[in-house]
Protein backbone atom coordinates (compact mmCIF):
# COMPACT_ATOMS: atom_id res chain seq x y z
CA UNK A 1 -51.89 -34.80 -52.84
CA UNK A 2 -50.17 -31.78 -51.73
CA UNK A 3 -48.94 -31.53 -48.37
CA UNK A 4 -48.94 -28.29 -46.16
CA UNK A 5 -45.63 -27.49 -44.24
CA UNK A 6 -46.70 -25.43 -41.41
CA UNK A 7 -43.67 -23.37 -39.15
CA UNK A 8 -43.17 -24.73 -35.13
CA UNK A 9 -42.14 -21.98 -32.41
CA UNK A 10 -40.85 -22.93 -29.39
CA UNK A 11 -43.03 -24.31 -26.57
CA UNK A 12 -43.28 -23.02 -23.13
CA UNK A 13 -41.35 -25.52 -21.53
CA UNK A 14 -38.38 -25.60 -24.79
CA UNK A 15 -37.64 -22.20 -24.13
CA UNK A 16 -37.51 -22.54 -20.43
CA UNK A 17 -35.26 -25.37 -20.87
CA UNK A 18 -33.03 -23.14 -23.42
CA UNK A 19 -32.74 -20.54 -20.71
CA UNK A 20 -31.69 -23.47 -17.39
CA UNK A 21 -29.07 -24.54 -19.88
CA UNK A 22 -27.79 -20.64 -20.60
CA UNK A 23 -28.05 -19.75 -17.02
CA UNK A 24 -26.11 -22.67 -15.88
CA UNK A 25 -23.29 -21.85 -18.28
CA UNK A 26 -23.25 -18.79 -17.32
CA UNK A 27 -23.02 -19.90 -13.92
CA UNK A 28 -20.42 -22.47 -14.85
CA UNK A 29 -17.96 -19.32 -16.66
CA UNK A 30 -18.78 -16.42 -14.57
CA UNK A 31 -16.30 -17.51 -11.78
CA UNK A 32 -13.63 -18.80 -14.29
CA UNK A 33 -13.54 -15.35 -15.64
CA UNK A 34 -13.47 -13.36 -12.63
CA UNK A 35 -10.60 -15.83 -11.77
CA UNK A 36 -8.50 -15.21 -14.75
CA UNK A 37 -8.90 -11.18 -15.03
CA UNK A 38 -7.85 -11.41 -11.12
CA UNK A 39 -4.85 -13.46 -12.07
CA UNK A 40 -4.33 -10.73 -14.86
CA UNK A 41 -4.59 -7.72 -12.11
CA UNK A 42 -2.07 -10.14 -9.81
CA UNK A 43 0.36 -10.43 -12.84
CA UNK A 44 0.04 -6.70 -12.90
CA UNK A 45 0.72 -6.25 -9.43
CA UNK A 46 3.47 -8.20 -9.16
CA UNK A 47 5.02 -6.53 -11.68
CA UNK A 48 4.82 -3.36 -10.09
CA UNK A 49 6.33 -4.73 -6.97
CA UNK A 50 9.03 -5.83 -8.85
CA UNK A 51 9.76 -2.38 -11.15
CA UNK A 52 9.53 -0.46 -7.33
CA UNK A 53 12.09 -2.92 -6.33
CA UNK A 54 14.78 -2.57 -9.57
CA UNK A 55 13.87 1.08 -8.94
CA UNK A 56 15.79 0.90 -5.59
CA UNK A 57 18.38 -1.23 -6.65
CA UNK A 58 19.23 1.66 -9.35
CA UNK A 59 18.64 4.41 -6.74
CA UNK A 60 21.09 2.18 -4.67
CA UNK A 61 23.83 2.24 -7.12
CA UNK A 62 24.09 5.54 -7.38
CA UNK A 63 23.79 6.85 -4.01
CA UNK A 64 25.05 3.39 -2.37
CA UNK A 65 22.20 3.73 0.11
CA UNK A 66 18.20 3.05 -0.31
CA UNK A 67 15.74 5.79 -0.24
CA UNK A 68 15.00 7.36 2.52
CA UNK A 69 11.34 6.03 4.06
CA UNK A 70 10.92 9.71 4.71
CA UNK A 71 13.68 12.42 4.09
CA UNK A 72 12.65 14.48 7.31
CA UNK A 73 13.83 18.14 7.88
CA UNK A 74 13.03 20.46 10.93
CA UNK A 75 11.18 23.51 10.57
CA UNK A 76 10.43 26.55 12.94
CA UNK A 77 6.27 26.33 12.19
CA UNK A 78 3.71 23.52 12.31
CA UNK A 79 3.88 20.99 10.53
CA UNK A 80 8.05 20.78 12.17
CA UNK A 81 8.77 17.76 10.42
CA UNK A 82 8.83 17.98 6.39
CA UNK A 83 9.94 16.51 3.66
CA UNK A 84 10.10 14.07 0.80
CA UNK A 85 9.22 10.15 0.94
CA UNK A 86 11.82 7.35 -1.12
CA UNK A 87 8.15 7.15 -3.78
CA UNK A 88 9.41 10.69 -4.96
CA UNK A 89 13.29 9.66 -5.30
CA UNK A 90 12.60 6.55 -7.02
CA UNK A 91 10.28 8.79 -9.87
CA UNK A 92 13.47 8.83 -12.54
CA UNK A 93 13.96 5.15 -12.10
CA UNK A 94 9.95 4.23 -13.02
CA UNK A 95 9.90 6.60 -16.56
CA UNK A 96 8.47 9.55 -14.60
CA UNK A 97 11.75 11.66 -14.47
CA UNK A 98 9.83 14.36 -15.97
CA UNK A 99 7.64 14.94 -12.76
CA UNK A 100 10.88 14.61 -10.61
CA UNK A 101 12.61 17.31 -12.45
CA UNK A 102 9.76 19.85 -11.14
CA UNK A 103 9.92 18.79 -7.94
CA UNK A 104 11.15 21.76 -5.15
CA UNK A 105 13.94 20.09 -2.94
CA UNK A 106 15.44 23.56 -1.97
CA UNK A 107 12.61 24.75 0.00
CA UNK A 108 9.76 24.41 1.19
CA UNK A 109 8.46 20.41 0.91
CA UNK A 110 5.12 21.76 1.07
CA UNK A 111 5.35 23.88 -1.96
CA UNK A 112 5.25 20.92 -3.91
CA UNK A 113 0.91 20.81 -2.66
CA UNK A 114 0.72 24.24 -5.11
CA UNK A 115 -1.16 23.57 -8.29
CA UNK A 116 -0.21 26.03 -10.84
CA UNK A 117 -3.86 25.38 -11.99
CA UNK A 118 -6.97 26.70 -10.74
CA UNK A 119 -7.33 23.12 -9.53
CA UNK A 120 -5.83 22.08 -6.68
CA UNK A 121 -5.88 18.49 -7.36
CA UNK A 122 -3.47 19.23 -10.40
CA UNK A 123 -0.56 19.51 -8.17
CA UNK A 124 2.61 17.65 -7.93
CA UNK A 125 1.86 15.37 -5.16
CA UNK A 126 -1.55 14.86 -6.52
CA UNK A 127 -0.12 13.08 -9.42
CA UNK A 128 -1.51 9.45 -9.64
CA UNK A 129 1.03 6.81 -10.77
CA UNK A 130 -0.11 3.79 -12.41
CA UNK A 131 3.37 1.62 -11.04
CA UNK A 132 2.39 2.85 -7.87
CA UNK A 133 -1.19 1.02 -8.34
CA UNK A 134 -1.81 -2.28 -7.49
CA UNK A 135 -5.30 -2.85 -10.37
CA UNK A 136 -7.26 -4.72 -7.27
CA UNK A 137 -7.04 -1.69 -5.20
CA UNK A 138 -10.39 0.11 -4.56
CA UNK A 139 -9.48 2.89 -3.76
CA UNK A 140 -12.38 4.81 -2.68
CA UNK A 141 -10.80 8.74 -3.72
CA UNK A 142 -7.29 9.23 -5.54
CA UNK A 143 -6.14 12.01 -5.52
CA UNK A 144 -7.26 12.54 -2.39
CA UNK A 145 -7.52 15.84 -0.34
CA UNK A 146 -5.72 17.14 3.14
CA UNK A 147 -7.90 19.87 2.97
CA UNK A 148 -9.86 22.19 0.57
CA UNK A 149 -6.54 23.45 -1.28
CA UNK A 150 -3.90 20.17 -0.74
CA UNK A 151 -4.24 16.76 -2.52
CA UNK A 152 -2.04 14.03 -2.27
CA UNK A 153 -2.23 11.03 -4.97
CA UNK A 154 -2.46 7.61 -2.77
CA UNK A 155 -0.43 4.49 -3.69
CA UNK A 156 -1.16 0.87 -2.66
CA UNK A 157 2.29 -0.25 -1.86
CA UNK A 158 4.40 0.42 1.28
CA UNK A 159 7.86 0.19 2.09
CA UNK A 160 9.09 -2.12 4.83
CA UNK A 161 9.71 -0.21 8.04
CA UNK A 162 10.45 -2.93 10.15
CA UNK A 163 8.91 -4.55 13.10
CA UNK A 164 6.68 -1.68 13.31
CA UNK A 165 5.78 1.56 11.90
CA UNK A 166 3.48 2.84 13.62
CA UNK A 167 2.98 5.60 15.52
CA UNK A 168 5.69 7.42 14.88
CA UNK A 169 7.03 7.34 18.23
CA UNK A 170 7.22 3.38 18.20
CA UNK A 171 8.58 2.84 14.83
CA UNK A 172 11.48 0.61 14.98
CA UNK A 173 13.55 1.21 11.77
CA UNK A 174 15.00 -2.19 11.76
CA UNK A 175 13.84 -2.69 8.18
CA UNK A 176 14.81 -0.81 4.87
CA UNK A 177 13.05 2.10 4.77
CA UNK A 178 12.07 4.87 7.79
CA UNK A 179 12.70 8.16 8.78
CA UNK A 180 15.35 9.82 8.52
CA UNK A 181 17.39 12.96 7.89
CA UNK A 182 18.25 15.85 9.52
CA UNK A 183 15.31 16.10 11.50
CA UNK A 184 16.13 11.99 12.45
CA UNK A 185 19.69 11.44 12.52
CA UNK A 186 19.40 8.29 15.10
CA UNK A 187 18.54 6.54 11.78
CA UNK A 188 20.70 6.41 9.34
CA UNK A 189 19.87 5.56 5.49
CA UNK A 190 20.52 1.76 4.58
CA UNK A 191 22.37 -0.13 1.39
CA UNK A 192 22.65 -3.60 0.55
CA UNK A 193 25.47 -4.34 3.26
CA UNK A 194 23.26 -3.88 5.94
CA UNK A 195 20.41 -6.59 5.16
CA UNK A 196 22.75 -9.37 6.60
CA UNK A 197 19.85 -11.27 7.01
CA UNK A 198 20.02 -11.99 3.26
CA UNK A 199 18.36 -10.13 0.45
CA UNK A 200 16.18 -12.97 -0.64
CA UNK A 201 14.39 -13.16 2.84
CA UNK A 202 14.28 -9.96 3.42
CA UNK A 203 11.13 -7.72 2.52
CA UNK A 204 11.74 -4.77 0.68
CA UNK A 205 7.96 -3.43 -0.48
CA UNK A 206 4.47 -4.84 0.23
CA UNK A 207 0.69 -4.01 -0.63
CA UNK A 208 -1.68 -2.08 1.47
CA UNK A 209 -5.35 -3.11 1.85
CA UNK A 210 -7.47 -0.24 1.88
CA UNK A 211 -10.70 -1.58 2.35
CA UNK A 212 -12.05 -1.93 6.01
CA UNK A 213 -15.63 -0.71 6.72
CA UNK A 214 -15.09 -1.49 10.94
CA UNK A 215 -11.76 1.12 10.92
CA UNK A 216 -13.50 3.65 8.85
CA UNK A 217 -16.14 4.39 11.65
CA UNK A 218 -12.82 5.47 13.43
CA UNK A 219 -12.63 8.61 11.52
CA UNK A 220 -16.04 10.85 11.75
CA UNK A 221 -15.35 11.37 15.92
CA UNK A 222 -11.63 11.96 15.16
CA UNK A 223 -9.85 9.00 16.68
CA UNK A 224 -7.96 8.24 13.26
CA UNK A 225 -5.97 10.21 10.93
CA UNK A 226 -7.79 9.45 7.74
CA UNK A 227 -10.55 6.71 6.73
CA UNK A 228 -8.58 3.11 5.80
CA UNK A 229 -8.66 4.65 1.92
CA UNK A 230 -6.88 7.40 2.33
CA UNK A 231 -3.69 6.31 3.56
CA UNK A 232 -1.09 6.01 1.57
CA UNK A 233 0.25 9.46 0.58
CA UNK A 234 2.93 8.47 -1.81
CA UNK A 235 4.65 12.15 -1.96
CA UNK A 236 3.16 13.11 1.54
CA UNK A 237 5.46 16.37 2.59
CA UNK A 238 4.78 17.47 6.14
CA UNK A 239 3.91 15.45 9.83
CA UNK A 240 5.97 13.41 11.87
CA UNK A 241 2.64 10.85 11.11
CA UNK A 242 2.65 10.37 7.00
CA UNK A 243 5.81 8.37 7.02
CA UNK A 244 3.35 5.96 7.99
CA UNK A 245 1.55 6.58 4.69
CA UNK A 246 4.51 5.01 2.90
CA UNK A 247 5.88 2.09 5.08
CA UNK A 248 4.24 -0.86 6.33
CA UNK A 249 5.52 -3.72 9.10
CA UNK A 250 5.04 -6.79 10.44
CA UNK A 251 3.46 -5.59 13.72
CA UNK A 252 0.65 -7.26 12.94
CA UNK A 253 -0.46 -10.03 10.47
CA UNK A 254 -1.54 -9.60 6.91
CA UNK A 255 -4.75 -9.07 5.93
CA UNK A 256 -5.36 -7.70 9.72
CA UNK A 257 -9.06 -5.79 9.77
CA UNK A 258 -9.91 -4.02 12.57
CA UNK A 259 -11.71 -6.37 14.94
CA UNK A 260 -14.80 -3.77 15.93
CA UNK A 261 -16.89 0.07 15.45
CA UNK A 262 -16.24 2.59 17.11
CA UNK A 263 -19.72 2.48 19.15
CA UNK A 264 -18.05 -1.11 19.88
CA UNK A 265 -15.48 0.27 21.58
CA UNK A 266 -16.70 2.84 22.91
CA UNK A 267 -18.99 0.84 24.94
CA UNK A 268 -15.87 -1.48 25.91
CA UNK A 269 -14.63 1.60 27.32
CA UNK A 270 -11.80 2.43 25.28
CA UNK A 271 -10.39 5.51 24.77
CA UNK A 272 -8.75 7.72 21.70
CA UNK A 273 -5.30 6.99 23.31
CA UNK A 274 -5.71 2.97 23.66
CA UNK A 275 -7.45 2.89 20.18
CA UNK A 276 -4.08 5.04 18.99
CA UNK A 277 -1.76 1.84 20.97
CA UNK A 278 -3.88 -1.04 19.61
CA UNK A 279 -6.34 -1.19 16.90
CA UNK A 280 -5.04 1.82 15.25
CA UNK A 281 -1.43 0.66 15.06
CA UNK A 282 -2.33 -2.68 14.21
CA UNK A 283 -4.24 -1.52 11.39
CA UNK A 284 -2.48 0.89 9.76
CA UNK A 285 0.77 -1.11 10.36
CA UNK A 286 -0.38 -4.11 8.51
CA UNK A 287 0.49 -5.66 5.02
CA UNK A 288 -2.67 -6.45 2.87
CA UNK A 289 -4.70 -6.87 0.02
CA UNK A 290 -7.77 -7.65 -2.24
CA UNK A 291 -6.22 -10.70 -3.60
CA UNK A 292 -7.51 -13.41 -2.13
CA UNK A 293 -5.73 -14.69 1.24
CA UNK A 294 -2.59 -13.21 0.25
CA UNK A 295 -0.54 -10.60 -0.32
CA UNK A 296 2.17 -9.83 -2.49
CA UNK A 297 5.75 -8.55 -2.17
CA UNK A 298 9.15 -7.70 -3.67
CA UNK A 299 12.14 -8.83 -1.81
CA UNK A 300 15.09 -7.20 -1.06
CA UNK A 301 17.14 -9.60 -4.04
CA UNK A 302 14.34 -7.76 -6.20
CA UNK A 303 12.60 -11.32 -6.44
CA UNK A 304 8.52 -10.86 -6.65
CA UNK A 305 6.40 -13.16 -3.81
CA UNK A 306 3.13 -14.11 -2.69
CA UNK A 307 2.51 -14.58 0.44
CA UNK A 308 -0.12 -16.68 2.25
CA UNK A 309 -1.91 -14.16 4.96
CA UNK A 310 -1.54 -17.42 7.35
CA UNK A 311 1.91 -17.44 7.10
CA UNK A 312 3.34 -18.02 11.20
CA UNK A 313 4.04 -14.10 12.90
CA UNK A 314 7.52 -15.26 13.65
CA UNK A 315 8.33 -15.91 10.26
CA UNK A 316 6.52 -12.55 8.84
CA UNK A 317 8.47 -10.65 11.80
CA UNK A 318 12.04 -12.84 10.59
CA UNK A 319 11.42 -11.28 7.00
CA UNK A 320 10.68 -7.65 8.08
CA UNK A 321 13.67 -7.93 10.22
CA UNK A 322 17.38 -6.44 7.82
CA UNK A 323 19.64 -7.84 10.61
CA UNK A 324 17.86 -9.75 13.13
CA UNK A 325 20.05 -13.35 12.40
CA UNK A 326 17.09 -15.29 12.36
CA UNK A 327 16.93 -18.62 9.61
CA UNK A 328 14.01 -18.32 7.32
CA UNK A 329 14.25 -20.88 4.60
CA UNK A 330 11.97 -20.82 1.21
CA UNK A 331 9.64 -23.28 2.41
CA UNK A 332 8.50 -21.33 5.32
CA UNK A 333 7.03 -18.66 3.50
């Protein structure tokens, strides 16, 4: 007797059951590959933190003084202060001594804005950097533009200004980098003998968050300089405000988002000026980013850190601080 093989599909319920098991994998490796491509991007950013801070260390042992924050001059027309921010002096120490070489430091800081393009956004100060990009920065428009004719290319790290650096008028310049120059002469540039605090607990460059949808409401009525995204200005040239754009403190804590809208406030009756003294400064002063609960930093010693956005104020303030004589040990950060 012959007998008749006959082909079986899948059932209903064996194909259902095929996909539950696929989905749950899925499931199971979705987050374990998000987590190790943001480890990756970390890596990456750490890195970067530490090439900015061998950078300075080379810029140092040449010139026997940091950067300058921002290298500000005076001038007779708006904007008065001008100039040139440590990001562009530390270009021939990060393999971009090419750019540096057509940058215009006998005149005019602003000239450096002039595309020699049609396009404006082809300019000098428009250049993006990649070692000037932390990879888990969003940043919503780089190059981005002043106005119709001036770009600037936006970086995510910061220099550390201190106890606070911002507003202008408030920074305190007791950290590495600041204003200075002719147009600030009450504040001399720094070199390694002046962080007597000690160069491994001192910071010497930190991460900027850019992302905060509660600050950014802020901008359309004109109560803050630029949307959270756009600060950042690596090569910003002109305004006794973009130093802010490259320095960072420990005015308030990392991570700090900006508590409320601006219909918010404006309904708990604050104005432009107390938004300027409070919110405003605490936001744009603050260390941050998209890693989760932490951010990273290089230290003065050109050591690489991460560190916890629930680290103590006091301690955050101790390691801002070049000569302050306060004791931080490793364990407290």
């Amino acid at each position: 007797m012959q007998r008749v093989w006959t082909r079986r599909g899948f059932t209903l319920v064996e194909l259902l059951v095929v996909i539950a098991i696929i989905s749950v994998l899925i499931a199971l490796l979705l987050p374990a590959v998000q987590e190790a491509r943001e480890a990756a991007r970390r890596t990456q950013c750490r890195n970067n933190l530490h090439q900015l801070a061998i950078a300075a260390h080379n810029y140092c042992d040449i010139n026997q003084v940091f950067p300058a924050g921002q290298m500000r001059m005076n001038f007779p027309v708006k904007p008065k202060f001008r100039g040139y921010t440590m990001f562009v002096y530390l270009l021939p120490y990060i393999e971009c001594n090419n750019l540096y070489q057509q940058w215009d430091f006998n005149g005019d800081p602003d000239m450096n804005t002039v595309s020699t393009t049609s396009d404006p956004a082809a300019s000098l100060t428009a250049t993006v950097i990649p070692t000037y990009l932390c990879p888990s920065d969003p940043i919503p428009q780089n190059p981005y533009p002043s106005n119709s004719t001036t770009y600037y290319a936006i970086t995510s790290y910061g220099g550390n200004c201190g106890t606070r650096s911002y507003p202008p008028s408030l920074t305190t310049a007791d950290g590495i980098f600041f204003q200075t120059g002719p147009a600030t002469p009450e504040n001399p540039q720094i070199g390694f003998a002046d962080v007597t605090d000690g160069t491994s607990t001192t910071l010497f460059f930190g991460e900027r968050n850019h992302i905060d949808a509660n600050y950014d409401t802020f901008y359309p009525p004109g109560w803050s300089i630029d949307p959270m995204g756009a600060w950042g200005w690596w090569a910003s040239t002109g305004g006794q405000y973009r130093v802010s754009d490259v320095t960072e403190s420990s005015f308030s804590p990392i991570n700090y988002m900006c508590p409320i809208t601006y219909a918010e406030a404006v309904a708990q009756g604050m104005t432009n000026a107390t938004f300027t003294n409070t919110l405003d400064s605490l936001r744009v002063c603050s260390w941050g980013s998209q890693h989760p609960g932490c951010a990273q930093f290089a230290m003065v010693d050109g050591s690489a850190r991460t560190i916890n956005q629930y680290i103590a104020q006091l301690v955050l303030v101790a390691l801002s601080t070049r000569a302050g004589n306060e004791v931080v040990t490793d364990t407290s950060f």
